[in-house]
PDB file of N, CA and C in Angstrom:
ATOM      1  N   UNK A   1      25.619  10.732 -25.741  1.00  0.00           N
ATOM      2  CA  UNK A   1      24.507   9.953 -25.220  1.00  0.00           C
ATOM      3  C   UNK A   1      24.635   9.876 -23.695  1.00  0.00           C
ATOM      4  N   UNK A   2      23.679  10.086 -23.062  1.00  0.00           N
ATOM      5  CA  UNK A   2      23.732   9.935 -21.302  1.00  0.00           C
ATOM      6  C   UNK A   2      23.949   8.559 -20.900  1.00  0.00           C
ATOM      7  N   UNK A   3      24.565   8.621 -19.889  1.00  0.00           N
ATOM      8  CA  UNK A   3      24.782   7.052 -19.339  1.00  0.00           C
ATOM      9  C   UNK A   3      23.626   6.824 -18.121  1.00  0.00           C
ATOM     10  N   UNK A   4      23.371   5.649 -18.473  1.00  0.00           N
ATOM     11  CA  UNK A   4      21.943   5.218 -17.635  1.00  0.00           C
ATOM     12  C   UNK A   4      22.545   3.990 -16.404  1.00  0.00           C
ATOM     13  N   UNK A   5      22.016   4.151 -15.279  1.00  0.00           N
ATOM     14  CA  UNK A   5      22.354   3.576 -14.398  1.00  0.00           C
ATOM     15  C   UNK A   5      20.976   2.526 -14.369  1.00  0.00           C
ATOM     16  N   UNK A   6      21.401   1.129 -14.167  1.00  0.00           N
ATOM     17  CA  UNK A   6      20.292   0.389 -13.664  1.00  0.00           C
ATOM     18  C   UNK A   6      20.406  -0.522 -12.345  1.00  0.00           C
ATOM     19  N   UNK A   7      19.401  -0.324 -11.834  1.00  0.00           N
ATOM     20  CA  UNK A   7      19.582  -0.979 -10.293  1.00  0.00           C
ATOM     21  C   UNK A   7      18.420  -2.243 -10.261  1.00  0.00           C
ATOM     22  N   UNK A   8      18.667  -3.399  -9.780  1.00  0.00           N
ATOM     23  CA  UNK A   8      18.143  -4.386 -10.365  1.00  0.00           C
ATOM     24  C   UNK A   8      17.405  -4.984  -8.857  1.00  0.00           C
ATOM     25  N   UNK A   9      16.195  -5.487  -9.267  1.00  0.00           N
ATOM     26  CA  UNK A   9      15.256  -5.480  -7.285  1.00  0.00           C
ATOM     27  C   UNK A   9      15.413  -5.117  -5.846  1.00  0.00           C
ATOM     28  N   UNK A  10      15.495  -3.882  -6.454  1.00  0.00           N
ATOM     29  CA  UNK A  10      15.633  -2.911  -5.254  1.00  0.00           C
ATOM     30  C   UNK A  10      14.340  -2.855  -4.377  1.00  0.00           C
ATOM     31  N   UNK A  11      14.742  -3.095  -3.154  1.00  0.00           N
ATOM     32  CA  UNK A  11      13.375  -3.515  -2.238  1.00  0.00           C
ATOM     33  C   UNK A  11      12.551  -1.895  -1.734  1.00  0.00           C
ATOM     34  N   UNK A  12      11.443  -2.370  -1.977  1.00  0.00           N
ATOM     35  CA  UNK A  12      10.637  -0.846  -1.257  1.00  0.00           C
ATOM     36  C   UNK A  12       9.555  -1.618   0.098  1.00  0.00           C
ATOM     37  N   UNK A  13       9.165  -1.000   0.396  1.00  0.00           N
ATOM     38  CA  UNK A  13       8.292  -1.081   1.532  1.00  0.00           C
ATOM     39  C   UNK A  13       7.200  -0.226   1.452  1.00  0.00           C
ATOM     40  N   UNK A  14       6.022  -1.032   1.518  1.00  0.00           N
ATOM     41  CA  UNK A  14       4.590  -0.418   0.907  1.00  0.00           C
ATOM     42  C   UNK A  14       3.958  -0.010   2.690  1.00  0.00           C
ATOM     43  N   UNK A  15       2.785   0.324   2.017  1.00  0.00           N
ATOM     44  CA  UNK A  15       2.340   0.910   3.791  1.00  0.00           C
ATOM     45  C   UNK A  15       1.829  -0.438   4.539  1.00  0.00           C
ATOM     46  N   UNK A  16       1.214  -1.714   3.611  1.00  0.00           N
ATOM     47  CA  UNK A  16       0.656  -2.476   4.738  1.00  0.00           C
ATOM     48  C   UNK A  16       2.217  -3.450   5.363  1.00  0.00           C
ATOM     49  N   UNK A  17       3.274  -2.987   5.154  1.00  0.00           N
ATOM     50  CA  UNK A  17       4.451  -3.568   5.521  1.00  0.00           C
ATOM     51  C   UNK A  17       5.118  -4.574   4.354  1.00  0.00           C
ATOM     52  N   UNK A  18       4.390  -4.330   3.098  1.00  0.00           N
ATOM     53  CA  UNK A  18       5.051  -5.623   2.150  1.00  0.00           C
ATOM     54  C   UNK A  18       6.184  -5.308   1.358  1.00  0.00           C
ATOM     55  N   UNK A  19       7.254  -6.098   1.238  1.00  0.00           N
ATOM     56  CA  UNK A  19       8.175  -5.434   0.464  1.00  0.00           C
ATOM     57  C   UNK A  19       8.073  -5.758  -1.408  1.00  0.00           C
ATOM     58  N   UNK A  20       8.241  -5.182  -1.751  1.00  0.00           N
ATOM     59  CA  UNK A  20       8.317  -5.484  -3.178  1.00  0.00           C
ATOM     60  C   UNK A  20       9.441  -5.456  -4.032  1.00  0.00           C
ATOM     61  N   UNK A  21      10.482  -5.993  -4.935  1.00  0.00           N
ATOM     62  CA  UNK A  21      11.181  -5.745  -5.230  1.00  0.00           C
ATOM     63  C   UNK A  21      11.331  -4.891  -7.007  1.00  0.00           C
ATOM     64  N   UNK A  22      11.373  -3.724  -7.072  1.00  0.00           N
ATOM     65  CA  UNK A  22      11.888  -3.304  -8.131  1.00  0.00           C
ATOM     66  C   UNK A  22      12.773  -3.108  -9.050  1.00  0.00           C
ATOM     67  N   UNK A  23      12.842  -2.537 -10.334  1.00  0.00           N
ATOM     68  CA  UNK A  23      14.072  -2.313 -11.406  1.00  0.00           C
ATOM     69  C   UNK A  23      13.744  -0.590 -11.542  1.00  0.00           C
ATOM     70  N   UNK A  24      15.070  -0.200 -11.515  1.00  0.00           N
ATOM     71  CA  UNK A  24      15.173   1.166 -11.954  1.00  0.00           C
ATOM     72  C   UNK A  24      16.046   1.677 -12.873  1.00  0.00           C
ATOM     73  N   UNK A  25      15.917   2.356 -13.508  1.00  0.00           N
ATOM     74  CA  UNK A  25      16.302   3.191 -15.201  1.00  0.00           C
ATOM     75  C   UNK A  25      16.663   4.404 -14.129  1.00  0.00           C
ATOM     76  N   UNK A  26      18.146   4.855 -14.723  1.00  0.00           N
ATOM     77  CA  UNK A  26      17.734   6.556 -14.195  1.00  0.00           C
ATOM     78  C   UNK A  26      19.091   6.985 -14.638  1.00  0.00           C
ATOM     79  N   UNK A  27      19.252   7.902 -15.214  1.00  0.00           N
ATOM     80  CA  UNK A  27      20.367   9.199 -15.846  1.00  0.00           C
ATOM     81  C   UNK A  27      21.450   8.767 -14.348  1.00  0.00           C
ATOM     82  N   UNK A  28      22.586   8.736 -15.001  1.00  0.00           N
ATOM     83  CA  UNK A  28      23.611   9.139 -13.927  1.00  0.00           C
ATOM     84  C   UNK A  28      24.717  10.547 -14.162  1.00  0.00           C
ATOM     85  N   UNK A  29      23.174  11.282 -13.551  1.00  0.00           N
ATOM     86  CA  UNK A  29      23.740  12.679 -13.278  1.00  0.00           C
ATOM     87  C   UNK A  29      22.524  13.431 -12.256  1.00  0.00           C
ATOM     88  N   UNK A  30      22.871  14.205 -11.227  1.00  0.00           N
ATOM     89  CA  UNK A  30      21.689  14.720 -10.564  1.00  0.00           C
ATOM     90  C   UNK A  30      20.771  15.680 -11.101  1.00  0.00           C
ATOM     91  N   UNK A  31      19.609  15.924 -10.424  1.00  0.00           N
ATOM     92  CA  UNK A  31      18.716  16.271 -11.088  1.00  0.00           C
ATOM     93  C   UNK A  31      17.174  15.532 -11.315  1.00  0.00           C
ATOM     94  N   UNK A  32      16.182  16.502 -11.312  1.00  0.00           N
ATOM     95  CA  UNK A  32      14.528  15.602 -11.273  1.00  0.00           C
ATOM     96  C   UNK A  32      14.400  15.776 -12.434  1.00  0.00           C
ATOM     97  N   UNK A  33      14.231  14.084 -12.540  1.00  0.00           N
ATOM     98  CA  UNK A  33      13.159  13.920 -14.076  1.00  0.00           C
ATOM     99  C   UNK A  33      11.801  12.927 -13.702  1.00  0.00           C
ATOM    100  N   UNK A  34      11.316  12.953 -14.906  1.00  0.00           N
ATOM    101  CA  UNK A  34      10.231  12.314 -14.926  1.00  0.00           C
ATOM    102  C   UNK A  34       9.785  10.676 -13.983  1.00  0.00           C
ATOM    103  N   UNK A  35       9.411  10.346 -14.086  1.00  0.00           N
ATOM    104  CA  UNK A  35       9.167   8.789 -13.855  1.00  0.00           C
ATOM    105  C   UNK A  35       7.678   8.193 -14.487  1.00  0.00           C
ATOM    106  N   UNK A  36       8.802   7.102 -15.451  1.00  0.00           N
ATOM    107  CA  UNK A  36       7.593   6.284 -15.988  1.00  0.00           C
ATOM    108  C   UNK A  36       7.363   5.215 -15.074  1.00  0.00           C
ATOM    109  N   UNK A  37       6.306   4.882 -14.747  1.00  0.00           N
ATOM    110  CA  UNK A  37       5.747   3.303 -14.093  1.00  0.00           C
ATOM    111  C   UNK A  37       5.158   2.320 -14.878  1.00  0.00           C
ATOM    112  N   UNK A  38       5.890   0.923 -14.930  1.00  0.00           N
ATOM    113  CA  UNK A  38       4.953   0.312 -15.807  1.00  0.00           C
ATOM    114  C   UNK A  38       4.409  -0.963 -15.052  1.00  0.00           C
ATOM    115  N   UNK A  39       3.499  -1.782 -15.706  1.00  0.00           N
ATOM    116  CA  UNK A  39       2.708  -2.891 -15.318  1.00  0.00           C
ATOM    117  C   UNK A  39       3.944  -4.286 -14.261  1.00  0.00           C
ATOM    118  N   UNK A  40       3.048  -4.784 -13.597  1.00  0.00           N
ATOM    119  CA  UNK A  40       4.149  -5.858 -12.714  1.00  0.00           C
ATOM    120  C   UNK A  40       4.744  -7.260 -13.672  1.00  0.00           C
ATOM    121  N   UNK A  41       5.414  -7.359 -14.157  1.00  0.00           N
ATOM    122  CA  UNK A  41       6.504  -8.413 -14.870  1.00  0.00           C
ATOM    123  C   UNK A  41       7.310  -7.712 -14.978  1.00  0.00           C
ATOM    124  N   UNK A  42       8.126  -6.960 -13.675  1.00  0.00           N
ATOM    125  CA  UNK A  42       8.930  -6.384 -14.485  1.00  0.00           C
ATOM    126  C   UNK A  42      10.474  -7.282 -14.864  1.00  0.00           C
ATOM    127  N   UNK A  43      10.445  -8.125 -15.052  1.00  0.00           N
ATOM    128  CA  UNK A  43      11.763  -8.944 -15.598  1.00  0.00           C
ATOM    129  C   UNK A  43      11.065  -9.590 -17.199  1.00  0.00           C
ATOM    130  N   UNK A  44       9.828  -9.408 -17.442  1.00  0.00           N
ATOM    131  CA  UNK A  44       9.079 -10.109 -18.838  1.00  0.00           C
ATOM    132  C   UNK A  44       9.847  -9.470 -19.832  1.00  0.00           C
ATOM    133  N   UNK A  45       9.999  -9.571 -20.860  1.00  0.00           N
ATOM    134  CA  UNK A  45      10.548  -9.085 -22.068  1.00  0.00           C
ATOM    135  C   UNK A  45       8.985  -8.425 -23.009  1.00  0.00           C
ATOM    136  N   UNK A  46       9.130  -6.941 -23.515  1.00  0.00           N
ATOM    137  CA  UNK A  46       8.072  -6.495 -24.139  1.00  0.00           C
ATOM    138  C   UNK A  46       7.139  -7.360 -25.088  1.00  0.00           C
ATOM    139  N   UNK A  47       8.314  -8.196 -25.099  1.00  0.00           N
ATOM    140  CA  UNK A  47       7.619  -9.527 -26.396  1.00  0.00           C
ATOM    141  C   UNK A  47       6.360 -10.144 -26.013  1.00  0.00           C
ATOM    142  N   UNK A  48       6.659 -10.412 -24.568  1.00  0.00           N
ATOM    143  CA  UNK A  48       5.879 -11.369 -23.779  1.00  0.00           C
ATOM    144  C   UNK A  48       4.972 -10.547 -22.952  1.00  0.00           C
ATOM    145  N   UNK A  49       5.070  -8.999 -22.832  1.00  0.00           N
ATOM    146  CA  UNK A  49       3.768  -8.704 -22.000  1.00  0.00           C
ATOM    147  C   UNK A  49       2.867  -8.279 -22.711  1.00  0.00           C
ATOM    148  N   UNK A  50       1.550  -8.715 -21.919  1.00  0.00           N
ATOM    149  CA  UNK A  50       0.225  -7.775 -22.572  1.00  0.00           C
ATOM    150  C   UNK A  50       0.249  -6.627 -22.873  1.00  0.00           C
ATOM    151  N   UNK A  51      -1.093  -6.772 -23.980  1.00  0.00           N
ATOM    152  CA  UNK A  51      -1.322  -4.832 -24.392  1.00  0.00           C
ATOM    153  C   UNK A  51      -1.853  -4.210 -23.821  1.00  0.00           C
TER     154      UNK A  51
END
Protein backbone atom coordinates (compact mmCIF):
# COMPACT_ATOMS: atom_id res chain seq x y z
CA UNK A 1 0.00 0.00 0.00
CA UNK A 2 1.57 3.60 -0.75
CA UNK A 3 2.21 5.83 2.05
CA UNK A 4 0.31 9.10 1.89
CA UNK A 5 1.69 12.22 3.20
CA UNK A 6 -0.73 14.84 4.68
CA UNK A 7 0.03 18.44 5.14
CA UNK A 8 -2.48 20.22 7.21
CA UNK A 9 -3.35 24.39 6.29
CA UNK A 10 -0.90 24.99 4.17
CA UNK A 11 -1.14 28.67 3.18
CA UNK A 12 -1.49 29.68 -0.62
CA UNK A 13 -1.77 33.07 -1.95
CA UNK A 14 -4.53 33.86 -4.45
CA UNK A 15 -4.04 36.73 -7.04
CA UNK A 16 -6.15 39.44 -5.21
CA UNK A 17 -3.42 38.90 -2.31
CA UNK A 18 -5.68 36.58 0.03
CA UNK A 19 -4.25 33.80 1.72
CA UNK A 20 -6.16 30.72 2.16
CA UNK A 21 -5.30 27.90 4.11
CA UNK A 22 -5.36 24.31 2.71
CA UNK A 23 -5.14 20.31 3.36
CA UNK A 24 -3.20 18.14 1.10
CA UNK A 25 -3.31 14.23 0.31
CA UNK A 26 -0.32 13.25 -1.81
CA UNK A 27 1.79 9.82 -2.44
CA UNK A 28 5.18 10.08 -0.80
CA UNK A 29 7.10 9.29 -3.74
CA UNK A 30 7.93 11.67 -6.80
CA UNK A 31 6.13 11.92 -9.66
CA UNK A 32 2.71 13.77 -11.36
CA UNK A 33 -0.52 12.61 -10.46
CA UNK A 34 -3.78 13.71 -10.63
CA UNK A 35 -5.43 16.32 -8.36
CA UNK A 36 -8.79 16.11 -6.94
CA UNK A 37 -10.33 19.54 -5.62
CA UNK A 38 -13.09 19.52 -3.40
CA UNK A 39 -15.79 22.02 -1.99
CA UNK A 40 -14.55 24.66 1.04
CA UNK A 41 -15.08 22.80 4.65
CA UNK A 42 -12.26 21.37 4.24
CA UNK A 43 -11.87 20.18 8.01
CA UNK A 44 -16.08 19.02 7.81
CA UNK A 45 -16.35 15.35 8.04
CA UNK A 46 -18.20 13.73 4.71
CA UNK A 47 -21.02 13.13 7.20
CA UNK A 48 -21.63 16.70 7.56
CA UNK A 49 -21.08 18.11 4.03
CA UNK A 50 -23.58 18.78 1.38
CA UNK A 51 -24.48 16.85 -1.76
Amino acid sequence: MPVMLFEHDVPVAMNDGAKLCINIYRLDKPGRYPVLMGPNGKDTSMADAPA
